[in-house]
PDB file of N, CA and C in Angstrom:
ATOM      1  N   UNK A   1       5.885   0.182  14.498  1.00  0.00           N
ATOM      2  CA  UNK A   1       5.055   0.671  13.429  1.00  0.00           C
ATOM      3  C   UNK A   1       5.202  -0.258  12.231  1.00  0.00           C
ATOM      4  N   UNK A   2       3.817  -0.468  11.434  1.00  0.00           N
ATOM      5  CA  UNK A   2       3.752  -1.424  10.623  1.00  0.00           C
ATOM      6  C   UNK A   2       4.122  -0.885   9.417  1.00  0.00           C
ATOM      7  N   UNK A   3       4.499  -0.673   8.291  1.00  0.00           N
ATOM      8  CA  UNK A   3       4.123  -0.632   6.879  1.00  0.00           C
ATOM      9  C   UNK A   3       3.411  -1.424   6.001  1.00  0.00           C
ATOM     10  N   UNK A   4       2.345  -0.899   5.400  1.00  0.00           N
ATOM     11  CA  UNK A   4       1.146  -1.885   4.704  1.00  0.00           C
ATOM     12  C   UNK A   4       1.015  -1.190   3.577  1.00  0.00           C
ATOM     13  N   UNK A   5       0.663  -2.564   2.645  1.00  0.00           N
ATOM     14  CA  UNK A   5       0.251  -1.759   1.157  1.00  0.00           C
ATOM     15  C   UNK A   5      -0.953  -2.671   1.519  1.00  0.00           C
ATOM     16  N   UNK A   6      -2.194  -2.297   0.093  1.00  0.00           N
ATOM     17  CA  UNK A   6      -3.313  -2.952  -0.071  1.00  0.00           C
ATOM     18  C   UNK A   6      -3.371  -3.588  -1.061  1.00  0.00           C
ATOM     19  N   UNK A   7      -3.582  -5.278  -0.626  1.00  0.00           N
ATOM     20  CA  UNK A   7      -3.152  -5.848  -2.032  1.00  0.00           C
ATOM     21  C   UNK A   7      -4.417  -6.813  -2.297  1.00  0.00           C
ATOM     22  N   UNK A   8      -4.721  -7.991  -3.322  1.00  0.00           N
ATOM     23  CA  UNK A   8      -5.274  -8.782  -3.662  1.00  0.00           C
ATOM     24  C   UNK A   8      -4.612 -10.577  -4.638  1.00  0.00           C
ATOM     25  N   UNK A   9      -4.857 -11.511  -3.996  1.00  0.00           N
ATOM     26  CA  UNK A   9      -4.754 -12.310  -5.524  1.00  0.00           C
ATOM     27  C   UNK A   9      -5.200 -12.306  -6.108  1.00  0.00           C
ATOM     28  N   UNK A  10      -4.270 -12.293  -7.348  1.00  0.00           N
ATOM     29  CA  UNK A  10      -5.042 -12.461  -8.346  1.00  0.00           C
ATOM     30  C   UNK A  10      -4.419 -13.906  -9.749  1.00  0.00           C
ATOM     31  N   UNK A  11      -5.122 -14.043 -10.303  1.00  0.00           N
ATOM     32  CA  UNK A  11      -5.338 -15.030 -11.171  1.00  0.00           C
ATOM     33  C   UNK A  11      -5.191 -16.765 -10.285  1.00  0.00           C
ATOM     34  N   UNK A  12      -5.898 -17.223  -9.560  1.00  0.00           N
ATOM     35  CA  UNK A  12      -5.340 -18.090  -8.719  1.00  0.00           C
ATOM     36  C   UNK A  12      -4.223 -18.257  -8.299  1.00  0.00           C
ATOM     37  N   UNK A  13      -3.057 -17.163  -7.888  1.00  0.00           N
ATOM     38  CA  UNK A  13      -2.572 -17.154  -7.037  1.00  0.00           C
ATOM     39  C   UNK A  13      -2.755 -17.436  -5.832  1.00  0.00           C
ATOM     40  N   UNK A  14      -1.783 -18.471  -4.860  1.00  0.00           N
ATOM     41  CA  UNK A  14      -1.753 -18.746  -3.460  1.00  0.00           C
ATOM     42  C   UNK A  14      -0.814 -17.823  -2.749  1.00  0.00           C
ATOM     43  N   UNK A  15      -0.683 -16.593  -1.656  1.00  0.00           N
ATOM     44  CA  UNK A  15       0.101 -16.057  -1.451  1.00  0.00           C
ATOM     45  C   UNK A  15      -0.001 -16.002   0.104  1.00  0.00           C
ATOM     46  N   UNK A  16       0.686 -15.863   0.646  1.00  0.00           N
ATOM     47  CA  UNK A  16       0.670 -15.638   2.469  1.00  0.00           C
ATOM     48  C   UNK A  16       1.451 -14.182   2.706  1.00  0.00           C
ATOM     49  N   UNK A  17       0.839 -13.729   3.786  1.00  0.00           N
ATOM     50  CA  UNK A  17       1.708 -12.800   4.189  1.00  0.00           C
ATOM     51  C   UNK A  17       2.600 -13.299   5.054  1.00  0.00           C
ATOM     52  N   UNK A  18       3.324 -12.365   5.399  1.00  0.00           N
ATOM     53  CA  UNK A  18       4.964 -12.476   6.811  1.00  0.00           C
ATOM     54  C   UNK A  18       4.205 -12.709   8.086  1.00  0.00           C
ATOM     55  N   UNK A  19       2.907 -13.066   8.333  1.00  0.00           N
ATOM     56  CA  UNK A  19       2.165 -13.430   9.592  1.00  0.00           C
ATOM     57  C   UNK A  19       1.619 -14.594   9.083  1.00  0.00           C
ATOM     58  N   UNK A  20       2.153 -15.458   8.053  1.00  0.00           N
ATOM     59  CA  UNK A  20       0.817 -17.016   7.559  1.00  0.00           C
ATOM     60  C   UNK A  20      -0.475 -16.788   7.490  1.00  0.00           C
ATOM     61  N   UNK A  21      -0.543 -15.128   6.937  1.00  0.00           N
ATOM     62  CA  UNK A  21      -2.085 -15.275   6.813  1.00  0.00           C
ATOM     63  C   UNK A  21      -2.078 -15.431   5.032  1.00  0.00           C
ATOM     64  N   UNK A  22      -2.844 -15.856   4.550  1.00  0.00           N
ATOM     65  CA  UNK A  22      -3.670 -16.201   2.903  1.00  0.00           C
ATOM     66  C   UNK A  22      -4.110 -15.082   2.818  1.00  0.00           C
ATOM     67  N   UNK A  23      -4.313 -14.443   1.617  1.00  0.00           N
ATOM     68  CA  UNK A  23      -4.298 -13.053   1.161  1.00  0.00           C
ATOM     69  C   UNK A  23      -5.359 -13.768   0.045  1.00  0.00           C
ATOM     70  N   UNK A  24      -6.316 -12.992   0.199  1.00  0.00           N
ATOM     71  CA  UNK A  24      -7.936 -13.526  -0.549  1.00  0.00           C
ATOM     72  C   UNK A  24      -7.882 -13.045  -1.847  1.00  0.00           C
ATOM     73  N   UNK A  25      -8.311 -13.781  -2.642  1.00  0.00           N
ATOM     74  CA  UNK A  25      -8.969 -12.983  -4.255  1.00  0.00           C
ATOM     75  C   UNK A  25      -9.892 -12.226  -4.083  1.00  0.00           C
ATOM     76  N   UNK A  26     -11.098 -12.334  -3.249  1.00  0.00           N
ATOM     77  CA  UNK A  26     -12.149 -11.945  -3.402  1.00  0.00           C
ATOM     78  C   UNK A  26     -12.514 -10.530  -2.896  1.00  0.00           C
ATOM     79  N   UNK A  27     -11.171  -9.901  -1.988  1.00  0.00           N
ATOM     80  CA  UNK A  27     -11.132  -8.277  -1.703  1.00  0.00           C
ATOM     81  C   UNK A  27      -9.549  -8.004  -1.279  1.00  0.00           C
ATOM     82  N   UNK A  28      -9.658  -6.826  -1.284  1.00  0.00           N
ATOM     83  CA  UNK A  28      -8.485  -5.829  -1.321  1.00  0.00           C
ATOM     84  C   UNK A  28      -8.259  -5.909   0.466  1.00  0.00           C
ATOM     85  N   UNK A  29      -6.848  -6.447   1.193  1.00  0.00           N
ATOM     86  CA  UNK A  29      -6.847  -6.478   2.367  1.00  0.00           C
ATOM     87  C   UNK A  29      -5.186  -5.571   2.775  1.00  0.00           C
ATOM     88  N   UNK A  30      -4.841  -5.257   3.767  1.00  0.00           N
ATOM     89  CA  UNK A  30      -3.827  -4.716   4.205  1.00  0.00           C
ATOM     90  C   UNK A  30      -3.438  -5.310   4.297  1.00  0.00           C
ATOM     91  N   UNK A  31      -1.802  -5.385   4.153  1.00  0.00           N
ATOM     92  CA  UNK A  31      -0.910  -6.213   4.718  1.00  0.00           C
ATOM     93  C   UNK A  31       0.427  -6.214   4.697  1.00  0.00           C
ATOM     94  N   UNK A  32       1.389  -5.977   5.984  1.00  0.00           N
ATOM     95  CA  UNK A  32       2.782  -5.591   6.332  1.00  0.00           C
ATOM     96  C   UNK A  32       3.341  -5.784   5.071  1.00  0.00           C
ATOM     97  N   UNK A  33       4.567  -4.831   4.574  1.00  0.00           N
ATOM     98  CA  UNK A  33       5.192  -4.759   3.538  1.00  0.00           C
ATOM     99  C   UNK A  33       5.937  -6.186   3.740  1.00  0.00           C
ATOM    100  N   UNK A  34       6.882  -7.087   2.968  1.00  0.00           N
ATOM    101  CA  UNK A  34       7.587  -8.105   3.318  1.00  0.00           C
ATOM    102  C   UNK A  34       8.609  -8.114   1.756  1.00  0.00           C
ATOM    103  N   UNK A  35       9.342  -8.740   1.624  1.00  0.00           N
ATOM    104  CA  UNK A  35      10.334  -8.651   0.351  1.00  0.00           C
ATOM    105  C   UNK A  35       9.358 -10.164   0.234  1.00  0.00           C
ATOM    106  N   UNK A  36       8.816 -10.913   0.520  1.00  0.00           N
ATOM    107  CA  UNK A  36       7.709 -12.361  -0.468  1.00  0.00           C
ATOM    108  C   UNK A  36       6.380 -11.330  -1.374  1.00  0.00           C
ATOM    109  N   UNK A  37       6.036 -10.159  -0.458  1.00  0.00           N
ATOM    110  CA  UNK A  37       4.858  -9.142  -1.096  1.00  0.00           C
ATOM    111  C   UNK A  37       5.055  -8.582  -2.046  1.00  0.00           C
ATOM    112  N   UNK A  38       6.247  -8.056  -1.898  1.00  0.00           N
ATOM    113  CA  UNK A  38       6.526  -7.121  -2.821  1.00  0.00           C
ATOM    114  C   UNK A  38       7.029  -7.976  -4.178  1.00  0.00           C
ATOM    115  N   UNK A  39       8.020  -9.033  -3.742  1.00  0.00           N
ATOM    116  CA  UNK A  39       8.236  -9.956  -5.054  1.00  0.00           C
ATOM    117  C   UNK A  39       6.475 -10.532  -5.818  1.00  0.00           C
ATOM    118  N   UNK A  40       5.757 -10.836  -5.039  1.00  0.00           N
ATOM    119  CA  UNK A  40       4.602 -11.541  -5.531  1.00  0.00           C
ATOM    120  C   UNK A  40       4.131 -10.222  -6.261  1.00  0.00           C
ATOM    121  N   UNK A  41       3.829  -8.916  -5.993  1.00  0.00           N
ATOM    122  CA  UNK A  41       3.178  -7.817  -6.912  1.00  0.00           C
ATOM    123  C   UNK A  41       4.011  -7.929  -7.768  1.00  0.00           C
ATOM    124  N   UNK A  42       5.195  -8.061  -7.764  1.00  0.00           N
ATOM    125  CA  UNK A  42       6.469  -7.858  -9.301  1.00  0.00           C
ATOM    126  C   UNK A  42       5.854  -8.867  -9.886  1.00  0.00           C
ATOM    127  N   UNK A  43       6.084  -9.796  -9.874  1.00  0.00           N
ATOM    128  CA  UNK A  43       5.617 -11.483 -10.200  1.00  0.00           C
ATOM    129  C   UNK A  43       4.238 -11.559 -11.140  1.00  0.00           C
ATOM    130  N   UNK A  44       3.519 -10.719 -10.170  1.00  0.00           N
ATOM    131  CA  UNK A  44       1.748 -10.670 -11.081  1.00  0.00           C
ATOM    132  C   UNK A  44       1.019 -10.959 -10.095  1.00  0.00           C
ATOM    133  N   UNK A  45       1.588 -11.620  -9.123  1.00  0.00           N
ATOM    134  CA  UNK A  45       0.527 -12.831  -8.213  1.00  0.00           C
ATOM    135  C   UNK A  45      -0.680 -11.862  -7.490  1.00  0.00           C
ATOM    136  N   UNK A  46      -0.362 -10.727  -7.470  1.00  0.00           N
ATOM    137  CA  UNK A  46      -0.374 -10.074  -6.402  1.00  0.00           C
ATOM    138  C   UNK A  46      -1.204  -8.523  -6.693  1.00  0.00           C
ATOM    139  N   UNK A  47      -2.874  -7.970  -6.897  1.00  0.00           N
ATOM    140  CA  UNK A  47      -2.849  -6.917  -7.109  1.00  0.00           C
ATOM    141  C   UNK A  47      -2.576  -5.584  -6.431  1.00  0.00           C
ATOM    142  N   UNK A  48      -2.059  -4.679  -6.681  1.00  0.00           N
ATOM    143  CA  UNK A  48      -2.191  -3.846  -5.953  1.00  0.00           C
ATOM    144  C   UNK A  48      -2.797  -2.516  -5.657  1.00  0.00           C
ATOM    145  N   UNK A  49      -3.358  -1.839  -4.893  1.00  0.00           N
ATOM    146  CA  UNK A  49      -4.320  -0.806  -5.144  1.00  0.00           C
ATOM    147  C   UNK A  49      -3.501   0.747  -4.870  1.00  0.00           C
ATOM    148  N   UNK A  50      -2.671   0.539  -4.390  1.00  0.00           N
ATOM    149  CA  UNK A  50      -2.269   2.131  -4.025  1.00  0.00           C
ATOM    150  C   UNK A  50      -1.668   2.780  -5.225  1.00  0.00           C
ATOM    151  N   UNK A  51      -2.088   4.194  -5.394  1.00  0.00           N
ATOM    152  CA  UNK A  51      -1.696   5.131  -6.628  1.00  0.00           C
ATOM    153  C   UNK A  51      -0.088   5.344  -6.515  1.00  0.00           C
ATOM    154  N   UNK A  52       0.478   5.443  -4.978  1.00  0.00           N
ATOM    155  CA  UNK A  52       1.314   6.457  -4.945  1.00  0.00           C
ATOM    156  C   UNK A  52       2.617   5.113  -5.096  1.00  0.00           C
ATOM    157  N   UNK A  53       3.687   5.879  -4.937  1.00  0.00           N
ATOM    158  CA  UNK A  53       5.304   4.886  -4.836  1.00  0.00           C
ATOM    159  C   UNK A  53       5.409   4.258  -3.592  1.00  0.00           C
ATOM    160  N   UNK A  54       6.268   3.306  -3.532  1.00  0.00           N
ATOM    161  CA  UNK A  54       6.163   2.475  -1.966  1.00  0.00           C
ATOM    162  C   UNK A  54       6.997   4.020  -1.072  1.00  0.00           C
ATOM    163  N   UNK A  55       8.174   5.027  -1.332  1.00  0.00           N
ATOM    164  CA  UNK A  55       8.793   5.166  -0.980  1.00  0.00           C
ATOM    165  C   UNK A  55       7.842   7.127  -0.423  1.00  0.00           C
ATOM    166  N   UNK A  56       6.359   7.251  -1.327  1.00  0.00           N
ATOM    167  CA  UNK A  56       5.801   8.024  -0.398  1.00  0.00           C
ATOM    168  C   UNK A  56       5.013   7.542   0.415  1.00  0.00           C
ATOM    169  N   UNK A  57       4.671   6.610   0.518  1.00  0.00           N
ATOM    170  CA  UNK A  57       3.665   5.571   1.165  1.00  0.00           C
ATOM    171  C   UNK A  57       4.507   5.573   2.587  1.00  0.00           C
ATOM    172  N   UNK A  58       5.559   4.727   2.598  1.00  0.00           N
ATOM    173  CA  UNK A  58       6.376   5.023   3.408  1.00  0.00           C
ATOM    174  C   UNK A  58       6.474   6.241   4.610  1.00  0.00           C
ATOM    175  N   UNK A  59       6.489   7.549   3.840  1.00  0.00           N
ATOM    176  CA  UNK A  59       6.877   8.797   4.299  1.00  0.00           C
ATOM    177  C   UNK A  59       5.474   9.187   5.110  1.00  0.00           C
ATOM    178  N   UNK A  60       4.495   8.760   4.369  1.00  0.00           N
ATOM    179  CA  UNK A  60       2.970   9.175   4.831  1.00  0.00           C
ATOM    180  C   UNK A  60       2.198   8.381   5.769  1.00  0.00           C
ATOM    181  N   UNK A  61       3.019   6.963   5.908  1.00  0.00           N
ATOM    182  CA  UNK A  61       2.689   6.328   7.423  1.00  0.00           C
ATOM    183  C   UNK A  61       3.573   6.687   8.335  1.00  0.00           C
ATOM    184  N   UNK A  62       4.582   7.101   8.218  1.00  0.00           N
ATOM    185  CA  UNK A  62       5.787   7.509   9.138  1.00  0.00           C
ATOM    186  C   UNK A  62       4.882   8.943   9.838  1.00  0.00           C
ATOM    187  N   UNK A  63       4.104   9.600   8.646  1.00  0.00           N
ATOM    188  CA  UNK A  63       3.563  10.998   9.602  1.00  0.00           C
ATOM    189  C   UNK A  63       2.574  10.690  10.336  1.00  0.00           C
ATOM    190  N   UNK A  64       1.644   9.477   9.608  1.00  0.00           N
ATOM    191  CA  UNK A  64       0.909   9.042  10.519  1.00  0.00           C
ATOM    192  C   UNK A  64       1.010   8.734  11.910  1.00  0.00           C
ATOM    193  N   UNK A  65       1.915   7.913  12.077  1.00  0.00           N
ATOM    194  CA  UNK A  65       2.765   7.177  13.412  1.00  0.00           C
ATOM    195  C   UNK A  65       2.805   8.799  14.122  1.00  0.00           C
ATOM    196  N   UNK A  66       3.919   9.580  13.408  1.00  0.00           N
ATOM    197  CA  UNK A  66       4.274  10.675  14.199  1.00  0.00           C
ATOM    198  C   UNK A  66       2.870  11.536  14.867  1.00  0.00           C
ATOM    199  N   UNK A  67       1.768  11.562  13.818  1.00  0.00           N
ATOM    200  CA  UNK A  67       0.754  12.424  14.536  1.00  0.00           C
ATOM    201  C   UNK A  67      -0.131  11.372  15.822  1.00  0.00           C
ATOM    202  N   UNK A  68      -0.132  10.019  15.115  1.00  0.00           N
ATOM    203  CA  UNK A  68      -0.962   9.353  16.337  1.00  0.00           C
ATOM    204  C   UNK A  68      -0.230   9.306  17.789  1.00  0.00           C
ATOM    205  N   UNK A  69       1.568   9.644  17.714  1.00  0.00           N
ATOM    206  CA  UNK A  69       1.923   9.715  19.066  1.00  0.00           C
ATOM    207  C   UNK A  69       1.556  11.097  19.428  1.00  0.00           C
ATOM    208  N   UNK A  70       1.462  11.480  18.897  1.00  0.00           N
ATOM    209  CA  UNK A  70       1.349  13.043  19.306  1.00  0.00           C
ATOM    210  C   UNK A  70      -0.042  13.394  20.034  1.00  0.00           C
ATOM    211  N   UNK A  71      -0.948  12.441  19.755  1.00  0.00           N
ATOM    212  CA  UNK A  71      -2.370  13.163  20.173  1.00  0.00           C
ATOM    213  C   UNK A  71      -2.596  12.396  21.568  1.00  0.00           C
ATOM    214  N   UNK A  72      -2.230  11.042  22.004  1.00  0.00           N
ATOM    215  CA  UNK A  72      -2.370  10.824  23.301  1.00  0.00           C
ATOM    216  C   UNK A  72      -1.966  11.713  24.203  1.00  0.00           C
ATOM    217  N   UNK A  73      -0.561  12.483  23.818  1.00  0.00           N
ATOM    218  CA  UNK A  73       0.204  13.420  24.909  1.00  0.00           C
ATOM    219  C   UNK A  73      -0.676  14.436  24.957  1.00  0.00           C
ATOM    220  N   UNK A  74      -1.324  14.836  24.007  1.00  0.00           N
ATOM    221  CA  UNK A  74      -2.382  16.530  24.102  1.00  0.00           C
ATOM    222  C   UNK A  74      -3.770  15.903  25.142  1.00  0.00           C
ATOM    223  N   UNK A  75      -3.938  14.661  24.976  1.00  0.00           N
ATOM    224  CA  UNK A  75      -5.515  14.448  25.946  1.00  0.00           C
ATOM    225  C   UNK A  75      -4.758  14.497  27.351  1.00  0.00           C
ATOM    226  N   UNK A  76      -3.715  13.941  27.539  1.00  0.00           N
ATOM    227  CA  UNK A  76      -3.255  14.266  28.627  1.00  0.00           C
ATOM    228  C   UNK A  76      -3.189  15.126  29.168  1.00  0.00           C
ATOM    229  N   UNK A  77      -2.757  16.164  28.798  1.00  0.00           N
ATOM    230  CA  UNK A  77      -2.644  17.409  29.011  1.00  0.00           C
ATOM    231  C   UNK A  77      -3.841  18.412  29.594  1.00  0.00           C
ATOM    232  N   UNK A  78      -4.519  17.704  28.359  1.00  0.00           N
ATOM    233  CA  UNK A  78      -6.351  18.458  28.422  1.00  0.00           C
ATOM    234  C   UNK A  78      -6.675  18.285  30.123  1.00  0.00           C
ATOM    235  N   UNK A  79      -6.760  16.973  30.296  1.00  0.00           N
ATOM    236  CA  UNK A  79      -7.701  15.739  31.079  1.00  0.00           C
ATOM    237  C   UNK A  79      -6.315  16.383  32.845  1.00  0.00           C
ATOM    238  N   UNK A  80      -5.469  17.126  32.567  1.00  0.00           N
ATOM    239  CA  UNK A  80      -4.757  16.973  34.395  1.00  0.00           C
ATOM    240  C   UNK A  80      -4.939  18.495  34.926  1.00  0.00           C
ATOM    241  N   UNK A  81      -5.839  18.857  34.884  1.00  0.00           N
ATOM    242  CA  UNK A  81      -6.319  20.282  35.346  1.00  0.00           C
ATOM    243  C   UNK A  81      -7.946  19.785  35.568  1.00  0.00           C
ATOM    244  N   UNK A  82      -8.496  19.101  35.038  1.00  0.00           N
ATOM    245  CA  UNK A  82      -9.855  18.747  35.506  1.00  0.00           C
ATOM    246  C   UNK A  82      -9.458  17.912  36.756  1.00  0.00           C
ATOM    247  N   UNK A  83     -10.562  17.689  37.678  1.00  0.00           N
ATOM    248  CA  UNK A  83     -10.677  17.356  38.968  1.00  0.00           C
ATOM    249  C   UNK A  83     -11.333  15.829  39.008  1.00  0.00           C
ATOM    250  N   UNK A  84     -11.614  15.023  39.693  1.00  0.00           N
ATOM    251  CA  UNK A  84     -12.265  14.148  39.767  1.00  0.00           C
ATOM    252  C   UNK A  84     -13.292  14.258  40.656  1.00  0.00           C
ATOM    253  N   UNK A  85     -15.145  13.205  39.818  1.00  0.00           N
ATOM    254  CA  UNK A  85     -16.038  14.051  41.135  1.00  0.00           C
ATOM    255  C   UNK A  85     -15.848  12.129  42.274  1.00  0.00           C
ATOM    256  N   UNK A  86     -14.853  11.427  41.663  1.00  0.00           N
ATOM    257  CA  UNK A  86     -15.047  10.228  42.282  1.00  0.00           C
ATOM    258  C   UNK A  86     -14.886  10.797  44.300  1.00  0.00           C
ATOM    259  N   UNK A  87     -14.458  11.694  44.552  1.00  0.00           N
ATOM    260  CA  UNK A  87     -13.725  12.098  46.070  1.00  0.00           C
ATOM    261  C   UNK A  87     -12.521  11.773  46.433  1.00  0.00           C
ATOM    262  N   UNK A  88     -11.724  11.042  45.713  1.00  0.00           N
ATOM    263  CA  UNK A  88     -10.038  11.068  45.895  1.00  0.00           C
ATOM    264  C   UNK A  88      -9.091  11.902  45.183  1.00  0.00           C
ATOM    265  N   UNK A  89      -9.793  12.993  44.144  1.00  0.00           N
ATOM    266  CA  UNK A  89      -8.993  13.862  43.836  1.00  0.00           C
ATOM    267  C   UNK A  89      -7.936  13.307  42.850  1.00  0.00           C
ATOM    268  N   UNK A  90      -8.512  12.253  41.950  1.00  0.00           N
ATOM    269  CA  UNK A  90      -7.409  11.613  40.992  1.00  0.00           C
ATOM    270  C   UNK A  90      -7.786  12.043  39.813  1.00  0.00           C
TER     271      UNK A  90
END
């Protein structure tokens, strides 16, 4: 699981993320938390869009993660009492 804030350059700042990607002026993009990100938003280099603290941000992708594992196991569930009309009964 990733952690991402949404950030931007700004004032001609050059910044990369922890994957060598260039982080654009021209829109607001996601991108893995990294201690170079987070120094560059301290710094200025770097805008950032989220209201909340890194440390609920945190808590609220962690539930995310937790609910997106959670919903493959329920289709499963749904989907092994139906029959197949292929004729092998899978």
């Amino acid at each position: 699981m990733t952690i991402t804030m949404t950030v931007k350059a700004k004032g001609g700042a050059v910044v990369y993320d922890v994957d060598g990607n260039r982080i654009p002026e021209a829109q607001f993009v996601a991108v893995p938390i990294s201690p170079g990100v987070v120094t560059a938003v301290k710094a200025g280099d770097l805008e950032e869009t989220e209201a909340e603290d890194l440390p609920q941000r945190v808590l609220d992708d962690l539930a995310r993660h937790d609910e997106a594992e959670k919903k493959p196991h329920e289709r499963l569930r749904k989907h092994r009492g139906q029959t197949s009309d292929s004729g092998f009964g899978l």
